[in-house]
Protein backbone atom coordinates (compact mmCIF):
# COMPACT_ATOMS: atom_id res chain seq x y z
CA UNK A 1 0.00 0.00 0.00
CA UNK A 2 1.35 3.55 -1.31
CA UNK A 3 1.53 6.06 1.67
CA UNK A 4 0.63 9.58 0.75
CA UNK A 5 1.52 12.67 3.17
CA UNK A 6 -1.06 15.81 2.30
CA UNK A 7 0.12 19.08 3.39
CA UNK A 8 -2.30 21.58 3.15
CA UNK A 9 -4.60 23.94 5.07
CA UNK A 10 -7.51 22.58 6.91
CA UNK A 11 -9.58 24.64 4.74
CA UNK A 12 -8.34 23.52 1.24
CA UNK A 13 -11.14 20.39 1.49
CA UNK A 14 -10.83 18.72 4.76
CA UNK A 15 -11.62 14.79 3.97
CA UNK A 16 -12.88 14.66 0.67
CA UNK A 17 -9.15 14.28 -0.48
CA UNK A 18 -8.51 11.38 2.08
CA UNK A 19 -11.76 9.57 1.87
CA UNK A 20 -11.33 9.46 -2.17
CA UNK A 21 -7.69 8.56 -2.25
CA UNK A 22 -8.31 5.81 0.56
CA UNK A 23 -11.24 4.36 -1.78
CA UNK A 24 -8.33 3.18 -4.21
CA UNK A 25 -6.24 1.41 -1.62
CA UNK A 26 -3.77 4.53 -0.47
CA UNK A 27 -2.55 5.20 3.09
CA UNK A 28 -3.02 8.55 3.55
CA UNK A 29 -1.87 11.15 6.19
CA UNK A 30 -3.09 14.50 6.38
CA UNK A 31 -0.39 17.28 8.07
CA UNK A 32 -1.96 20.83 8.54
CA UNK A 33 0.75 22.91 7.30
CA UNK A 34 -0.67 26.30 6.58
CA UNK A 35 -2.50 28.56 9.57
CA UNK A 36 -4.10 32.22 9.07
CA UNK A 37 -4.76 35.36 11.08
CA UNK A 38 -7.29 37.73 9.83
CA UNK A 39 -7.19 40.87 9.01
CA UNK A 40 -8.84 44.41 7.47
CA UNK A 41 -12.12 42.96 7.85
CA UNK A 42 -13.73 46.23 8.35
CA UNK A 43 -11.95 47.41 5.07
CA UNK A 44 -13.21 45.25 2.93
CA UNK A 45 -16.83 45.29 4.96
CA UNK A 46 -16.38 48.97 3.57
CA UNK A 47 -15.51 48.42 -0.20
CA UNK A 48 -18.66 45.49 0.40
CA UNK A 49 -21.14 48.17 0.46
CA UNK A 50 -20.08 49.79 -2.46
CA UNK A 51 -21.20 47.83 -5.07
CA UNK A 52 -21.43 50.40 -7.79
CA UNK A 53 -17.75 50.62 -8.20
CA UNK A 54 -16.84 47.04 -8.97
CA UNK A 55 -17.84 44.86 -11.86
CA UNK A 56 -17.90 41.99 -9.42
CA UNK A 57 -15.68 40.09 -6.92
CA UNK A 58 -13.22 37.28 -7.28
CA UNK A 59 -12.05 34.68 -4.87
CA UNK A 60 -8.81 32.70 -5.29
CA UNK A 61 -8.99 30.80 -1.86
CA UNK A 62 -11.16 29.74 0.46
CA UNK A 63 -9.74 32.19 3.50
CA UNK A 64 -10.88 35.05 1.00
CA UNK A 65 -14.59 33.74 1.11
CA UNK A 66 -14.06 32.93 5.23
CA UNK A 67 -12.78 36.30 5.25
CA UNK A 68 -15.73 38.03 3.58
CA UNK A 69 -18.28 36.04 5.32
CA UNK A 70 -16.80 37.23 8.87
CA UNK A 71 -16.85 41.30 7.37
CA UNK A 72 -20.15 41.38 6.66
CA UNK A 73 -23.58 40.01 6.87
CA UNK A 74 -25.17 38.15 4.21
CA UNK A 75 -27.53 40.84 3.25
CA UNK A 76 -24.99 42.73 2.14
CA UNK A 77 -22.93 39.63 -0.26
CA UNK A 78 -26.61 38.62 -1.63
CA UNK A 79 -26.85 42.15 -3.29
CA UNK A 80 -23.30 40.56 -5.23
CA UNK A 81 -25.63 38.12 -6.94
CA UNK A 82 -27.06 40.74 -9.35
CA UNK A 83 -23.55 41.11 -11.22
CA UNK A 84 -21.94 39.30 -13.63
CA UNK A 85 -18.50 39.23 -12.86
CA UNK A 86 -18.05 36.75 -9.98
CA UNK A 87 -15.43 34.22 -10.07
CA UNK A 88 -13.95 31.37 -7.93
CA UNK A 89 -10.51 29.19 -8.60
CA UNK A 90 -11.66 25.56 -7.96
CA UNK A 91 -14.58 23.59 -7.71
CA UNK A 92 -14.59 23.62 -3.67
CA UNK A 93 -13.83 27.54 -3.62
CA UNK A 94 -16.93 27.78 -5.49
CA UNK A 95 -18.67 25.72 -3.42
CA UNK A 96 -17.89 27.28 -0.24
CA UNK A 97 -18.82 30.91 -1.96
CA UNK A 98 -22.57 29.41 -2.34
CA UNK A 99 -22.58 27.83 1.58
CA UNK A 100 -21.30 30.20 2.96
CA UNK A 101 -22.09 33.53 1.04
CA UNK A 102 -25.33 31.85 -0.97
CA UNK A 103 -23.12 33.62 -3.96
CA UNK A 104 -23.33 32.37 -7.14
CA UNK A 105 -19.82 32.22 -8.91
CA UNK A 106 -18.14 31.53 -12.23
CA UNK A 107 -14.55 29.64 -13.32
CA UNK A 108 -14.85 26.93 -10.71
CA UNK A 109 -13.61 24.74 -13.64
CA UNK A 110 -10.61 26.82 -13.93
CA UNK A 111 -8.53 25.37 -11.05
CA UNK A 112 -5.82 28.07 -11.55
CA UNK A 113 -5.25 31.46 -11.28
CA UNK A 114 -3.74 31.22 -15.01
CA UNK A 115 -7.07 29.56 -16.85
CA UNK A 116 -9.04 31.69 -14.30
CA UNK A 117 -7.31 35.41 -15.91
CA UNK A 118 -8.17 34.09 -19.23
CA UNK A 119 -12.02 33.12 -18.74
CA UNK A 120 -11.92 36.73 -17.09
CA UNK A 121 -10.98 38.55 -20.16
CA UNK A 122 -12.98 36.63 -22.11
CA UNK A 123 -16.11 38.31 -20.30
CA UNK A 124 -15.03 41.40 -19.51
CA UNK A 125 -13.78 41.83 -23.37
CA UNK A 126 -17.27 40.82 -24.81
CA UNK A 127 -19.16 42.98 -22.36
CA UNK A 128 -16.63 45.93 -22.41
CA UNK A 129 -16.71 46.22 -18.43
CA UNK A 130 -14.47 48.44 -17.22
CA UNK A 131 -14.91 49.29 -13.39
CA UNK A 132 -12.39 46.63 -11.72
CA UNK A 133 -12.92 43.73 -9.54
CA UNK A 134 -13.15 43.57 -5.76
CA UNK A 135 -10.65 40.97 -5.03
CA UNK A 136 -9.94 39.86 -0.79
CA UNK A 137 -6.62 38.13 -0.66
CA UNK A 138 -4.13 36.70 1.71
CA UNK A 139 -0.48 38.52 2.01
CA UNK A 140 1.40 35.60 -0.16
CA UNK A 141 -0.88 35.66 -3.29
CA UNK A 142 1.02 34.88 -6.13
CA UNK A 143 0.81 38.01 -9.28
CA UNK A 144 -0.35 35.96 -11.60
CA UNK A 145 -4.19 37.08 -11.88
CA UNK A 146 -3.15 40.72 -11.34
CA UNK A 147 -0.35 40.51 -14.16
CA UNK A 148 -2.52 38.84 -17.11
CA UNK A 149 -5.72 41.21 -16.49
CA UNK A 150 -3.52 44.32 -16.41
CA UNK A 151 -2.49 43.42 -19.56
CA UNK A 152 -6.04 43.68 -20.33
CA UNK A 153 -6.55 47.03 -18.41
CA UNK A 154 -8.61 45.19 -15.89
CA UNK A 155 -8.31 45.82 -12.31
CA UNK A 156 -8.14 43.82 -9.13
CA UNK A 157 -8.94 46.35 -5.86
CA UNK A 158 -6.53 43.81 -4.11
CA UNK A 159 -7.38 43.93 -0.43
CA UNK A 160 -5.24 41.65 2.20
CA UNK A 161 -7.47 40.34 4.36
CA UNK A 162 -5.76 37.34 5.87
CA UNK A 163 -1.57 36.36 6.80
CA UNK A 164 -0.42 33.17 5.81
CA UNK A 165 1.80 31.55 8.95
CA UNK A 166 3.28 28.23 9.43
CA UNK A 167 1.00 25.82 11.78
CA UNK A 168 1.96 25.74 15.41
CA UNK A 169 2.58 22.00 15.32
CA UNK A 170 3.99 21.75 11.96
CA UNK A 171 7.72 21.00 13.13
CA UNK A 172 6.20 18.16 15.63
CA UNK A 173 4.11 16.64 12.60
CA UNK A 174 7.24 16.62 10.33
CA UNK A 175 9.54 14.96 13.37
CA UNK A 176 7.00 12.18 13.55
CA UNK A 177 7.15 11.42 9.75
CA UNK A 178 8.89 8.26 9.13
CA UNK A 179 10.16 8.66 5.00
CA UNK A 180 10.80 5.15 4.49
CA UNK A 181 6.85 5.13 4.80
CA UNK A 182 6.26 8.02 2.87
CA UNK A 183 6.32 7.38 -0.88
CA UNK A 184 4.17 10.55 -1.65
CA UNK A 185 4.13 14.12 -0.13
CA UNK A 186 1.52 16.04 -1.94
CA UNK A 187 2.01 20.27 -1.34
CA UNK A 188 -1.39 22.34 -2.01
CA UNK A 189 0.46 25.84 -2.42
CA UNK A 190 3.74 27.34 -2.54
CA UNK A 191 2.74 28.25 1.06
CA UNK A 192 3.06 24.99 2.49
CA UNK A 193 6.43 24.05 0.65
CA UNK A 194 7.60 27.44 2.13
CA UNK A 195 6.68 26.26 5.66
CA UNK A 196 6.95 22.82 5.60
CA UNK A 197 10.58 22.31 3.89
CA UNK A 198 12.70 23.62 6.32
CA UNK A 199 10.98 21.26 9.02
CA UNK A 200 11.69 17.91 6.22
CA UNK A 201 15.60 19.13 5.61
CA UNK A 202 15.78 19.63 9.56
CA UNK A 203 14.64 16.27 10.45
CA UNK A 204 16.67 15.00 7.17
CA UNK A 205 13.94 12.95 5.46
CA UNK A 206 15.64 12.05 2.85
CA UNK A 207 14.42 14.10 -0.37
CA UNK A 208 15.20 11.18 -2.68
CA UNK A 209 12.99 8.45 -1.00
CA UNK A 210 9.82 11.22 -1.53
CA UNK A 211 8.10 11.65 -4.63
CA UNK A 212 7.08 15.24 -4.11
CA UNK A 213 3.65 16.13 -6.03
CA UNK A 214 2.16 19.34 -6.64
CA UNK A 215 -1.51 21.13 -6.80
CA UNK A 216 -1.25 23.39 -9.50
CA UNK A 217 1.70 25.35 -11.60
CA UNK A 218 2.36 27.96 -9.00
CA UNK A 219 3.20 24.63 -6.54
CA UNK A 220 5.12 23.00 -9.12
CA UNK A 221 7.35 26.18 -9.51
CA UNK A 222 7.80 26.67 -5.88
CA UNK A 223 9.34 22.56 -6.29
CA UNK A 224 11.23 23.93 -8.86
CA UNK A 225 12.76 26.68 -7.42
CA UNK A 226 13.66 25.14 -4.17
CA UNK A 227 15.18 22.21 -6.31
CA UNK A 228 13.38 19.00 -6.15
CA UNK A 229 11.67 16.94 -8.37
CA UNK A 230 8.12 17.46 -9.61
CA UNK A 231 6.88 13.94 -10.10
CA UNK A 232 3.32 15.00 -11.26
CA UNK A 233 1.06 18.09 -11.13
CA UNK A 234 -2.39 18.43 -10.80
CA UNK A 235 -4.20 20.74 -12.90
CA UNK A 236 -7.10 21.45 -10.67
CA UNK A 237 -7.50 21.37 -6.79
CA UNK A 238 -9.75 17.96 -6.67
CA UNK A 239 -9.53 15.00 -5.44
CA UNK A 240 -10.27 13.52 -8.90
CA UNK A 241 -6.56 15.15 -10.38
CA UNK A 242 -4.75 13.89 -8.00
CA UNK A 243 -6.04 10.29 -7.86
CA UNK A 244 -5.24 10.54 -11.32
CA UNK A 245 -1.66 12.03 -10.93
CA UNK A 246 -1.07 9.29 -7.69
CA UNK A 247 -2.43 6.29 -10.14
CA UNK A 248 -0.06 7.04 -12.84
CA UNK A 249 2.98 7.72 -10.71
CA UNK A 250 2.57 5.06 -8.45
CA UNK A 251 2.03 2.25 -11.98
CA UNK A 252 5.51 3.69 -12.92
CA UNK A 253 7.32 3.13 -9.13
């Protein structure tokens, strides 16, 4: 039995990814790498109630949709409904926009900030909006939705509204990781390689015993740039893509 390692934020789909992968005969440990503090709330509470200056709003993680939920009441995100411009990265960002905002979002299907930029552009292009887009973030979002619609001359109000820290008991979690068991580690954002890799070189798990896979190109590069090997990359956040990426890796081990 394959043993996969899931580092990720308890927000980024708590069991879905465990009960699916265990389904198809994988051992599979879940470390919480990735914690938040919040912040600006009553900023973007602010910008919330000024609807007339936005073509819509645009979520690229679920602690920008926790975020918004804890600014304001509901009232005030239904009112978001009546615009055409909403979008979410990933099937279960979307899905937490409609439980917990009841907002109605598009580019679920997306699964990256890159595809996401161009289904933007698409819209705004053939219905020549031009006030920008509210857009709640965390303090380590990558550029790459900003850069591609600027190129467009469409505009992201960016507003930080959450910090990205390592988990309190990440270092312990790591210790207890035995790599000889570990035939998988799977990283859901550059954030958790950031936080989690200096706790797997200081323990010395040996990086050539892990096959190191990665949700989405922004993860990959982070691999990349810290110098290991990208053994597969999944092109959305699901538990579907990486069965998928797991499946084929582990028929070639």
């Amino acid at each position: 039995m394959s043993k996969v390692v899931l580092f990720k934020s308890e927000s980024d789909g708590p069991d879905k990814f465990v009960e699916e992968l265990q389904k198809h005969n994988f051992s599979v440990q879940s470390i919480t790498s990735i914690d938040f503090n919040f912040k600006n709330l009553e900023l973007l509470s602010d910008k919330l109630t000024k609807l007339d200056d936005y073509e819509g709003i645009v979520f690229t993680s679920p602690r920008s949709i926790i975020a918004t939920q804890k600014s304001t009441d509901n009232k005030i995100i239904e009112k978001w409904n009546d615009k055409d411009f909403n979008y979410t990265v990933g099937e279960s960002t979307g899905k937490l926009a409609i439980d917990l905002l009841n907002l109605s979002t598009k580019g679920q299907e997306a699964g990256n900030a890159l595809k996401l930029s161009a289904i933007i552009i698409d819209d705004f292009t053939a219905q020549k909006a031009s006030r920008p887009l509210l857009f709640p973030c965390g303090n380590l979002k990558q550029d790459i939705l900003g850069k591609n619609l600027s190129e467009h001359s469409i505009k992201l109000d960016a507003v930080e509204v959450y910090d990205t820290i390592p988990h309190p008991n990440l270092d312990e979690r790591v210790r207890e990781l035995k790599v000889e068991d570990s035939q998988f580690f799977v990283f859901f954002s550059p954030s958790s390689i950031k936080f989690s890799l200096p706790f797997i070189n200081k323990h010395q798990l040996d990086h050539a015993k892990i096959k190191f896979i990665a949700i989405g190109p922004s993860t990959r590069k982070c691999l990349l740039d810290n110098n290991l090997t990208c053994y597969g990359m999944c092109e959305k956040p699901s538990p579907e893509s990486l069965l998928n990426v797991l499946l084929r890796n582990d028929d070639e081990s």
